[in-house]
N, C-alpha and C. Protein backbone atom coordinates (compact mmCIF):
# COMPACT_ATOMS: atom_id res chain seq x y z
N UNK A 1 -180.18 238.69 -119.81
CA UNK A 1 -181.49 239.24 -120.09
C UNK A 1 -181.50 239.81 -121.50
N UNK A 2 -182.55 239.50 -121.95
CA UNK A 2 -182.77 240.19 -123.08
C UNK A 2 -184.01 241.11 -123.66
N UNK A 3 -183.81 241.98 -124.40
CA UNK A 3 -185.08 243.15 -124.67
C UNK A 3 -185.80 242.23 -125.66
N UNK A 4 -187.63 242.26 -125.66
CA UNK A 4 -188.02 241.67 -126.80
C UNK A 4 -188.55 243.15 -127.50
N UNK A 5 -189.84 243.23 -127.81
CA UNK A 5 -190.46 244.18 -129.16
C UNK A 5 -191.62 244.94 -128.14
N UNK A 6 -191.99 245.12 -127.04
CA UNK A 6 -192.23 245.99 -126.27
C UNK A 6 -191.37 246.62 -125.71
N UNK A 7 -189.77 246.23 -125.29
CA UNK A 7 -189.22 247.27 -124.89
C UNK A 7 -188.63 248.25 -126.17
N UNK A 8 -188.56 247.45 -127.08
CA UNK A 8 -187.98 248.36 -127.83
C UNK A 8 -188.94 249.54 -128.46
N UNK A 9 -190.13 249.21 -128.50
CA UNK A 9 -191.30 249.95 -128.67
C UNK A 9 -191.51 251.48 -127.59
N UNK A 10 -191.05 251.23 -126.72
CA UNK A 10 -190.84 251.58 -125.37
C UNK A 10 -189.30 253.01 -125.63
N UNK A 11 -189.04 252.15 -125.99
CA UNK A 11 -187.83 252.89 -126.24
C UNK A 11 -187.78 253.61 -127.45
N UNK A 12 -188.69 253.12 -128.31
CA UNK A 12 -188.46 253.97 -129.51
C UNK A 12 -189.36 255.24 -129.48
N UNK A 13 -190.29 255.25 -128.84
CA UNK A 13 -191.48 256.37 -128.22
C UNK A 13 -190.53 257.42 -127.44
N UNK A 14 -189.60 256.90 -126.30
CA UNK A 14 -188.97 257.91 -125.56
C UNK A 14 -187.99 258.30 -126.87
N UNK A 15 -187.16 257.61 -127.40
CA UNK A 15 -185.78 258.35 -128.28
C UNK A 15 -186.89 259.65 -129.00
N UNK A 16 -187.67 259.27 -129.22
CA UNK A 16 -188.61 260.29 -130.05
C UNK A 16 -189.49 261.43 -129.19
N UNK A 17 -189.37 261.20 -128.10
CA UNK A 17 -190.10 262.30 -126.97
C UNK A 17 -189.56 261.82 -125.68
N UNK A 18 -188.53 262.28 -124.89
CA UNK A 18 -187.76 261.66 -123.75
C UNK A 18 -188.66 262.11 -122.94
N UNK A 19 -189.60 263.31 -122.90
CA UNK A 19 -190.60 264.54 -121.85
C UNK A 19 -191.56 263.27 -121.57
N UNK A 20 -191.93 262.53 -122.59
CA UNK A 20 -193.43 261.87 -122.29
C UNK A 20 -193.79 261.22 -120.58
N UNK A 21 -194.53 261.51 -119.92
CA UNK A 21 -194.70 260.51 -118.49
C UNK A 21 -194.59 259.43 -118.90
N UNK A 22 -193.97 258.27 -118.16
CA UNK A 22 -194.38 256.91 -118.48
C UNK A 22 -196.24 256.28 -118.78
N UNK A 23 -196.85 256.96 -118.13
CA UNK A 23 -198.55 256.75 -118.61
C UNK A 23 -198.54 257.01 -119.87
N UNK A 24 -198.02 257.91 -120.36
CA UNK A 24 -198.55 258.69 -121.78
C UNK A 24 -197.70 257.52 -122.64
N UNK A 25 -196.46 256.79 -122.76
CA UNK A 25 -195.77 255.98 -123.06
C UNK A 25 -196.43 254.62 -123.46
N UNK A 26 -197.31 254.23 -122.02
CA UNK A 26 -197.86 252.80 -121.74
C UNK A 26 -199.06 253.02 -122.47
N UNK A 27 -199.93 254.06 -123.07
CA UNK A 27 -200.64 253.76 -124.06
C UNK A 27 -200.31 254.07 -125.14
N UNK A 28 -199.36 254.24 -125.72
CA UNK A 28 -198.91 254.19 -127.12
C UNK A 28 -198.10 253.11 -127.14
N UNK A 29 -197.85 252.48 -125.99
CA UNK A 29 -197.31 250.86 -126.62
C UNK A 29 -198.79 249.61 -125.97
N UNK A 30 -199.68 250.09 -125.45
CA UNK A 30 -200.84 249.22 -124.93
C UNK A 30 -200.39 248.75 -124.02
N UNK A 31 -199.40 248.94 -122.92
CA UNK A 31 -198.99 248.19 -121.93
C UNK A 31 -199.97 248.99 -120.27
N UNK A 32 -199.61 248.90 -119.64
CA UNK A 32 -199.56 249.46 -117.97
C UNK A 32 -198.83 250.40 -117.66
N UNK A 33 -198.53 251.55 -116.91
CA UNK A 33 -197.73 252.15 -116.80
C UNK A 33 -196.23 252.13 -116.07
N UNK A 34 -197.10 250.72 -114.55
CA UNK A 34 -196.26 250.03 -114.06
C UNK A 34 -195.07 249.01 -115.01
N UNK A 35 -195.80 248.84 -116.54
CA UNK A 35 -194.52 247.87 -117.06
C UNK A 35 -193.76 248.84 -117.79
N UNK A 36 -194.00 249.78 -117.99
CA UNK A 36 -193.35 250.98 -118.51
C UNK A 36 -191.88 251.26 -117.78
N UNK A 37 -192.52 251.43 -116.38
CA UNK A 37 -191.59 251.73 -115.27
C UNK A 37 -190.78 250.93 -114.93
N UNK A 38 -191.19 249.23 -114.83
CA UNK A 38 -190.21 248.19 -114.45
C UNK A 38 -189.30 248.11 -115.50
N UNK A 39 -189.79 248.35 -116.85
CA UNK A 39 -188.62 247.66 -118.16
C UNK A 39 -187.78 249.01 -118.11
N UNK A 40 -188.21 249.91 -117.94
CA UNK A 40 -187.49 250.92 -118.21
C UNK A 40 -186.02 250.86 -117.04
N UNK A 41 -186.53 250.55 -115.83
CA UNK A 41 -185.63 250.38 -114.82
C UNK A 41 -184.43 248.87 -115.08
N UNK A 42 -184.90 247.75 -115.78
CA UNK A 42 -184.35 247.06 -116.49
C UNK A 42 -183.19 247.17 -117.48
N UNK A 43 -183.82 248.15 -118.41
CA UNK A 43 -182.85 248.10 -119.27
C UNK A 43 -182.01 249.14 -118.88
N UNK A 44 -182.04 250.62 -117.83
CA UNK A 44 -181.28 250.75 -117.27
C UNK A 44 -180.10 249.85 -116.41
N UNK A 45 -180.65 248.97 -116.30
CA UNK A 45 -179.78 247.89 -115.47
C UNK A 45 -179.02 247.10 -115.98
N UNK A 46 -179.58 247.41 -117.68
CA UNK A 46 -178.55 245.87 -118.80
C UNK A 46 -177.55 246.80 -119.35
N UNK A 47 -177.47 248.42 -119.18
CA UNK A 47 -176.79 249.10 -119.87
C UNK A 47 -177.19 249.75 -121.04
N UNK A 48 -178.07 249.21 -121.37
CA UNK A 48 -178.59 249.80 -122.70
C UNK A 48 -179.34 251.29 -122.77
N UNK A 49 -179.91 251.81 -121.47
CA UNK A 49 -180.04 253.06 -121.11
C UNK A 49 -178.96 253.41 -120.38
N UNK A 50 -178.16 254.74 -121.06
CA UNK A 50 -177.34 254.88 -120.07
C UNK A 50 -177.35 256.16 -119.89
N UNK A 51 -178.29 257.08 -119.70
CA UNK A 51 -178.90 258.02 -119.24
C UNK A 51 -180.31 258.69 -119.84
N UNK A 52 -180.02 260.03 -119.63
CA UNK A 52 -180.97 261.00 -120.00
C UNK A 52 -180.27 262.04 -120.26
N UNK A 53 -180.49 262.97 -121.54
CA UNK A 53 -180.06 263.83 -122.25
C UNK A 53 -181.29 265.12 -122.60
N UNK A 54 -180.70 266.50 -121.84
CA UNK A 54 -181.61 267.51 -122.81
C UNK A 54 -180.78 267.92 -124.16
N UNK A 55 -181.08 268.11 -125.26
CA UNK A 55 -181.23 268.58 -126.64
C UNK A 55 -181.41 269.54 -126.49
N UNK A 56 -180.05 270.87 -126.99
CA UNK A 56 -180.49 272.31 -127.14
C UNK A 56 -180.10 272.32 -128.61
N UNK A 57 -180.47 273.88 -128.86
CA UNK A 57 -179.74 274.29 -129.90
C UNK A 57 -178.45 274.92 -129.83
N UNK A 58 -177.67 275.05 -129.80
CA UNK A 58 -176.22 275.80 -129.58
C UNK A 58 -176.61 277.01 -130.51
N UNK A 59 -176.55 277.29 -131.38
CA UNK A 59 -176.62 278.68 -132.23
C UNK A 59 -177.77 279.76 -131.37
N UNK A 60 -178.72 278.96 -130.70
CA UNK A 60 -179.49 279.88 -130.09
C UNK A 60 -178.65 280.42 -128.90
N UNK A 61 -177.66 279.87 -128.18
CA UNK A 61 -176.68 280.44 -127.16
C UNK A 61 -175.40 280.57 -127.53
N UNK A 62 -175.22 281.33 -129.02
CA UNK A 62 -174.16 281.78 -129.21
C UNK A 62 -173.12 281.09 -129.67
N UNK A 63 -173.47 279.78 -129.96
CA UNK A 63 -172.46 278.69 -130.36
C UNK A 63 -172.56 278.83 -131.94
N UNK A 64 -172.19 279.06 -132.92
CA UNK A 64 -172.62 279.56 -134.22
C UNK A 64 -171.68 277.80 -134.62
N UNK A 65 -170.41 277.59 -134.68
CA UNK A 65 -169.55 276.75 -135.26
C UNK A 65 -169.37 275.62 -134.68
N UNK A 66 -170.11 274.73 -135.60
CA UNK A 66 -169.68 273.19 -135.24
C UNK A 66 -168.49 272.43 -136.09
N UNK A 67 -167.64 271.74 -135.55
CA UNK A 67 -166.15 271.34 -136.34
C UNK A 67 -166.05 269.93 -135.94
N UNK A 68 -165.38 269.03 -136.63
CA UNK A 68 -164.86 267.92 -136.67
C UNK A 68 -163.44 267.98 -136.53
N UNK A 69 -162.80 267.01 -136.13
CA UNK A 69 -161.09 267.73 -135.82
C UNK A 69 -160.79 265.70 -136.17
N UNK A 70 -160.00 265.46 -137.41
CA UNK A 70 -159.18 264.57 -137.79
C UNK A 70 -158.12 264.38 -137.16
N UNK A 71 -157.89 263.46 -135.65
CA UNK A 71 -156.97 263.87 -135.05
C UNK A 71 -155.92 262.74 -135.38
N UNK A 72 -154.69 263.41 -135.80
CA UNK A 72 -153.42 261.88 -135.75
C UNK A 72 -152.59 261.78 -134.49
N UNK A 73 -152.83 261.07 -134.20
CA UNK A 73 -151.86 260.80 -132.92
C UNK A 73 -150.59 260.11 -133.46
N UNK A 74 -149.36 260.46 -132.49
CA UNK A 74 -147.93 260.22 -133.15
C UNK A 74 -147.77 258.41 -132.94
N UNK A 75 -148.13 258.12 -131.83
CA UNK A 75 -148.20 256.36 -131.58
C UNK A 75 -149.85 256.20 -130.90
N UNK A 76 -150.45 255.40 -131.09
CA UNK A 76 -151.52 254.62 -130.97
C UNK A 76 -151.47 254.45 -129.06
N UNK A 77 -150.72 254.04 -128.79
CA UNK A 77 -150.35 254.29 -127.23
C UNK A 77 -150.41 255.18 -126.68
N UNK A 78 -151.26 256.50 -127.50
CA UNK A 78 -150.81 257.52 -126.75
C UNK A 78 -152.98 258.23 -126.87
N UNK A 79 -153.45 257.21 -127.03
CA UNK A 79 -154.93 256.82 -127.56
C UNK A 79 -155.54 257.62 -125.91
N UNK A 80 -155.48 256.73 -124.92
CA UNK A 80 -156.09 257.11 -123.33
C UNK A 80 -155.60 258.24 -123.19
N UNK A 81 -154.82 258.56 -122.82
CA UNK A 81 -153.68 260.04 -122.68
C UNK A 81 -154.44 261.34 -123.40
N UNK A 82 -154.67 260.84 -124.97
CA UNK A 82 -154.84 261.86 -125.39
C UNK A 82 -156.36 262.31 -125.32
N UNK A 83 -157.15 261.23 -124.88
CA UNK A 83 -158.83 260.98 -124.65
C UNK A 83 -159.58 261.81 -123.24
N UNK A 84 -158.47 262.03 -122.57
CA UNK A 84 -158.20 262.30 -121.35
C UNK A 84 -158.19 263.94 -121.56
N UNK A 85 -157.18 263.99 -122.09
CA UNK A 85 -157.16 265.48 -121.96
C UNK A 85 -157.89 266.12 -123.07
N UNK A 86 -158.68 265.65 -123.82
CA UNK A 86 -159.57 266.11 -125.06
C UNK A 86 -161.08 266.25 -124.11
N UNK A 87 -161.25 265.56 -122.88
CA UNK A 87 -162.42 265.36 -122.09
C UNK A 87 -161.96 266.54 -121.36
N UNK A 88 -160.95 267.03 -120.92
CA UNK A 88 -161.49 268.72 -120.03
C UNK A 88 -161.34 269.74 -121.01
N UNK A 89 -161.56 269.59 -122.14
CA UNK A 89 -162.02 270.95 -123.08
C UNK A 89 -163.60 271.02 -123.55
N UNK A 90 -163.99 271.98 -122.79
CA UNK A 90 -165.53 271.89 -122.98
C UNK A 90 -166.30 271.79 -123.64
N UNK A 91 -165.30 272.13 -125.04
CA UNK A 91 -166.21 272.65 -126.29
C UNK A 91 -166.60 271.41 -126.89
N UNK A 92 -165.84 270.22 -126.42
CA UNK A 92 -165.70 268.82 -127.24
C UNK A 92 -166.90 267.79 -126.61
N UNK A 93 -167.16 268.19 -127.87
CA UNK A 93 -168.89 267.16 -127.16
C UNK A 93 -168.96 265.34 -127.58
N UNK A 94 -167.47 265.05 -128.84
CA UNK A 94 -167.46 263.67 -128.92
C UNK A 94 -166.23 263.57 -129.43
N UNK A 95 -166.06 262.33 -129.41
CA UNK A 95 -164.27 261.98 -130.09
C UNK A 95 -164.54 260.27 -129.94
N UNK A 96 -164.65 260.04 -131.49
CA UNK A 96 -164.40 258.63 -131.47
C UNK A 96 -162.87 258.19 -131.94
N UNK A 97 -162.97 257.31 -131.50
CA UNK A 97 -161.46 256.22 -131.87
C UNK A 97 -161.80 255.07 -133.28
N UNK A 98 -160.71 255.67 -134.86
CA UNK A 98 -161.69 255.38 -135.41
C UNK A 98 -160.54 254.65 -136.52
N UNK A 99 -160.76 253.76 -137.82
CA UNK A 99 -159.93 253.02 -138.36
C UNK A 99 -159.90 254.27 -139.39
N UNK A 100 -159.17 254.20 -140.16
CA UNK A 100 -158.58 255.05 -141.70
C UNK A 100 -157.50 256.21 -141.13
N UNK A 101 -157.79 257.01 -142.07
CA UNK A 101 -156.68 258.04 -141.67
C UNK A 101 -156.58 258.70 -140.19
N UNK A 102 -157.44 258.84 -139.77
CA UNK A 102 -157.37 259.63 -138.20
C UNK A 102 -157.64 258.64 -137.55
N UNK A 103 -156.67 258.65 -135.97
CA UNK A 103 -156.76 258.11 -135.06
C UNK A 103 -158.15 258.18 -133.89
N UNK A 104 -158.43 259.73 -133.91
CA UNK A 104 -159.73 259.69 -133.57
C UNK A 104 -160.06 261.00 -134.50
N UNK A 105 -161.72 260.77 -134.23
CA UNK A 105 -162.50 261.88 -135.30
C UNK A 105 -163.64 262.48 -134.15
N UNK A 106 -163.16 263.54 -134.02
CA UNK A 106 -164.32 264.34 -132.43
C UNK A 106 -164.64 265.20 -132.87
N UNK A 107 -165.85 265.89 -132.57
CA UNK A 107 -166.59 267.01 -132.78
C UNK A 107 -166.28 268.30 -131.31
N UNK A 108 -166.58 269.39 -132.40
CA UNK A 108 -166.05 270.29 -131.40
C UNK A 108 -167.28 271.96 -131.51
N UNK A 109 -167.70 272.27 -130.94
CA UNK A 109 -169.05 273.24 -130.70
C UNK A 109 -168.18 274.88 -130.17
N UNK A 110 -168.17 275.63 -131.24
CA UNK A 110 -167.53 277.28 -130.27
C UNK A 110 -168.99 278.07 -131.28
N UNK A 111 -168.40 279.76 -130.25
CA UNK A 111 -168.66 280.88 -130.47
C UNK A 111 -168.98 280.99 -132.04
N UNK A 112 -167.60 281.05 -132.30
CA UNK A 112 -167.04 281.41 -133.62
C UNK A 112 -166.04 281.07 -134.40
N UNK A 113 -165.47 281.61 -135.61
CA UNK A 113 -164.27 280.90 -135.88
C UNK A 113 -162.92 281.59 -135.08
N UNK A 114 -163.06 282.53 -134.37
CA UNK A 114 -161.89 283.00 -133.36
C UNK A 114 -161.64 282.07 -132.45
N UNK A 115 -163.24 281.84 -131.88
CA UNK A 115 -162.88 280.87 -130.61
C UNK A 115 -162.47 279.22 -131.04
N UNK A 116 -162.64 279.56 -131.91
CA UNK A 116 -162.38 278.13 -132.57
C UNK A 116 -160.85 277.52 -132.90
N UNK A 117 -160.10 278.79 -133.21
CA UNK A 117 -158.61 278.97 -133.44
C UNK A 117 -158.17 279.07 -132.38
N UNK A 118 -158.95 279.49 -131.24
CA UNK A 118 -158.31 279.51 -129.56
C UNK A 118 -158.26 278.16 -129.38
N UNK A 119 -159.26 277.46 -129.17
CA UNK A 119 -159.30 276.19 -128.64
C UNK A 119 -158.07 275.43 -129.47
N UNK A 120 -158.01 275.48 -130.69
CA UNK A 120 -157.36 274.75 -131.44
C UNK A 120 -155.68 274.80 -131.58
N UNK A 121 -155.17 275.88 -131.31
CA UNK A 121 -154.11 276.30 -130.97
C UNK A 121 -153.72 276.34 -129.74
N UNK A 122 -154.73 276.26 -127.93
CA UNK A 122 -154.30 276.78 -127.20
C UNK A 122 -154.16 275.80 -126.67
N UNK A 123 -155.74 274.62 -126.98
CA UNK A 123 -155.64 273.59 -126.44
C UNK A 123 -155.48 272.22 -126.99
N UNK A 124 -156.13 271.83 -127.87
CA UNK A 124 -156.07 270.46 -128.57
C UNK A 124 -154.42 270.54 -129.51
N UNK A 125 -154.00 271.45 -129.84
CA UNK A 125 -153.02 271.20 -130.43
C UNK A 125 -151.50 270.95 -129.30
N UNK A 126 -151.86 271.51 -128.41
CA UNK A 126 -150.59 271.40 -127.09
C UNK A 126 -150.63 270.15 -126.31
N UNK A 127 -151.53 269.22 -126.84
CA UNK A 127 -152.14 267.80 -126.25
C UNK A 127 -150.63 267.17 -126.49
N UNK A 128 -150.19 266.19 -125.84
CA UNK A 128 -148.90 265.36 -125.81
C UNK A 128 -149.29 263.97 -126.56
N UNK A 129 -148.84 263.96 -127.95
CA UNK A 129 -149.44 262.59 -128.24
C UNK A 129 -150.14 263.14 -129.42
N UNK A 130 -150.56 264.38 -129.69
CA UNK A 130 -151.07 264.68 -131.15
C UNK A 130 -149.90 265.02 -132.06
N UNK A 131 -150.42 264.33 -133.27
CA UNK A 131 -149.56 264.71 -134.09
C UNK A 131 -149.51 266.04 -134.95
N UNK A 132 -150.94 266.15 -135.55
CA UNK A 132 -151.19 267.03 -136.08
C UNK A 132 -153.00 267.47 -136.00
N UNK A 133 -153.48 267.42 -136.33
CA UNK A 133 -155.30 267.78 -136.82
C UNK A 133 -155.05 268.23 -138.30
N UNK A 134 -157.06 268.06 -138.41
CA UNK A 134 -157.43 268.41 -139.70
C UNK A 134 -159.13 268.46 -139.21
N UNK A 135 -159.04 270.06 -139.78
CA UNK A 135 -160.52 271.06 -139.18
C UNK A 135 -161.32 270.86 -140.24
N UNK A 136 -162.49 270.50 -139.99
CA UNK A 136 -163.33 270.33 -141.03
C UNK A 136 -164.87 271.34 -140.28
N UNK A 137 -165.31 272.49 -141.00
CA UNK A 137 -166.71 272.63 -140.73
C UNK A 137 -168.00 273.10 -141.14
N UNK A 138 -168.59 272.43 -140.49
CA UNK A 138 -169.98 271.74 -140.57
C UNK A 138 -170.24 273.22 -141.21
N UNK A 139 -171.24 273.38 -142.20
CA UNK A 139 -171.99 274.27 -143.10
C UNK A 139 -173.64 274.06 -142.57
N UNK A 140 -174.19 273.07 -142.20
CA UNK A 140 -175.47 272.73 -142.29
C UNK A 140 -175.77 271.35 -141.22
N UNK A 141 -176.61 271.57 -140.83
CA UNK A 141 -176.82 269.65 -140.37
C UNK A 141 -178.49 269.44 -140.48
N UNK A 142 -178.32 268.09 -141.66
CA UNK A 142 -179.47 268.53 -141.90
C UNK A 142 -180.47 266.89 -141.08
N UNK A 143 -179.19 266.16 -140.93
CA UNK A 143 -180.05 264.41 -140.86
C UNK A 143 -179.53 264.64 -138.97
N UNK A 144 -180.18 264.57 -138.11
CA UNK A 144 -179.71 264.51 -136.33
C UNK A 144 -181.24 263.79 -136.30
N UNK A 145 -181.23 262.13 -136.14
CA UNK A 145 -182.46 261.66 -135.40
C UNK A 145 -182.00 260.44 -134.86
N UNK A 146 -182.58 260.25 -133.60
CA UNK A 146 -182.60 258.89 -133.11
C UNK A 146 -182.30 257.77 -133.89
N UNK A 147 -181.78 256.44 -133.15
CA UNK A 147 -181.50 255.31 -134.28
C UNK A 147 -182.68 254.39 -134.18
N UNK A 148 -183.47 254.07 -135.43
CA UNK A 148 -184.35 253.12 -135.98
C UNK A 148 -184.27 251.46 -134.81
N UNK A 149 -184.73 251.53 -134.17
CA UNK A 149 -184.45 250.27 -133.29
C UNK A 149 -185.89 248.98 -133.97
N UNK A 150 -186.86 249.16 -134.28
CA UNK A 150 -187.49 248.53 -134.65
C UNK A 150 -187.25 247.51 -135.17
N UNK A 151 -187.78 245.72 -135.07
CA UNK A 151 -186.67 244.86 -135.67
C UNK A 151 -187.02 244.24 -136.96
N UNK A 152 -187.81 245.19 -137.73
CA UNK A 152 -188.65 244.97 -139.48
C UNK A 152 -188.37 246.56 -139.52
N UNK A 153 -187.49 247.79 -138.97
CA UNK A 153 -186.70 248.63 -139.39
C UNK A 153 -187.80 249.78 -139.71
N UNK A 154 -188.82 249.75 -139.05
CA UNK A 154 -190.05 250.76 -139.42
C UNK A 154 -190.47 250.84 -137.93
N UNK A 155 -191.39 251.93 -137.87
CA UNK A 155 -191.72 252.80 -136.78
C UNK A 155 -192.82 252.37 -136.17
């Protein structure tokens, strides 16, 4: 199966307002509300939706420090293992597996910079399979938007 230029239309309305009812959706793409609902259940089904996400702010609940963590792992084999146990530390909201200098490059959300030296010392650094890290953090974020799906790359 494949998506044509109504679903993606479809989809580019929700990445930009996930709240909208499907009615409110089906007239900003001119469709039905019922085709709203079937494609939507579709492309849940091809994988290409693979959920639903609320968007907070973290600084409004106390999360002040966002960090990137350059992680080297000692052998490449040690990639699942270490993915594994980087997934029950809460603060870690991503970790890709990535080519150049770091083995993976994950983002990491605390308090502060205390709690930040906790996590980093208590937990990601006692991981079996890391070699070392490299803390990098975020000052500002100024670009966070949905990806451009349109297929002439305009809205």
């Amino acid at each position: 199966m494949e998506i044509d230029d109504i679903d993606r239309k479809i989809l580019s309305v929700l990445m930009h307002n996930a709240k909208l009812p499907y009615t409110e959706v089906a007239k900003e793409v001119h469709v039905s509300g019922g085709t709203v609902h079937v494609r939507m259940k579709k492309m849940e089904d091809m994988g290409i939706i693979k959920g639903f996400q609320l968007v907070i702010d973290p600084t409004k609940l106390g999360y002040d420090i966002t960090a990137y963590l350059g992680i080297y792992l000692e052998k490449s084999s040690y990639y699942e293992e270490v993915i594994k146990a980087l997934q029950a530390i809460p603060e870690m909201v991503s970790a890709h597996y990535t080519t150049g200098n770091y083995s993976i490059f994950a983002r990491i959300i605390c308090r502060d910079t205390k709690h930040l030296l906790e996590i980093l010392h208590n937990k990601v650094q006692k991981i079996s399979g890391i070699q070392r890290t490299e803390t990098f953090i975020s000052l500002e974020e100024n670009i966070n938007r949905p990806l451009n799906i349109s297929e002439d790359g305009r809205e």
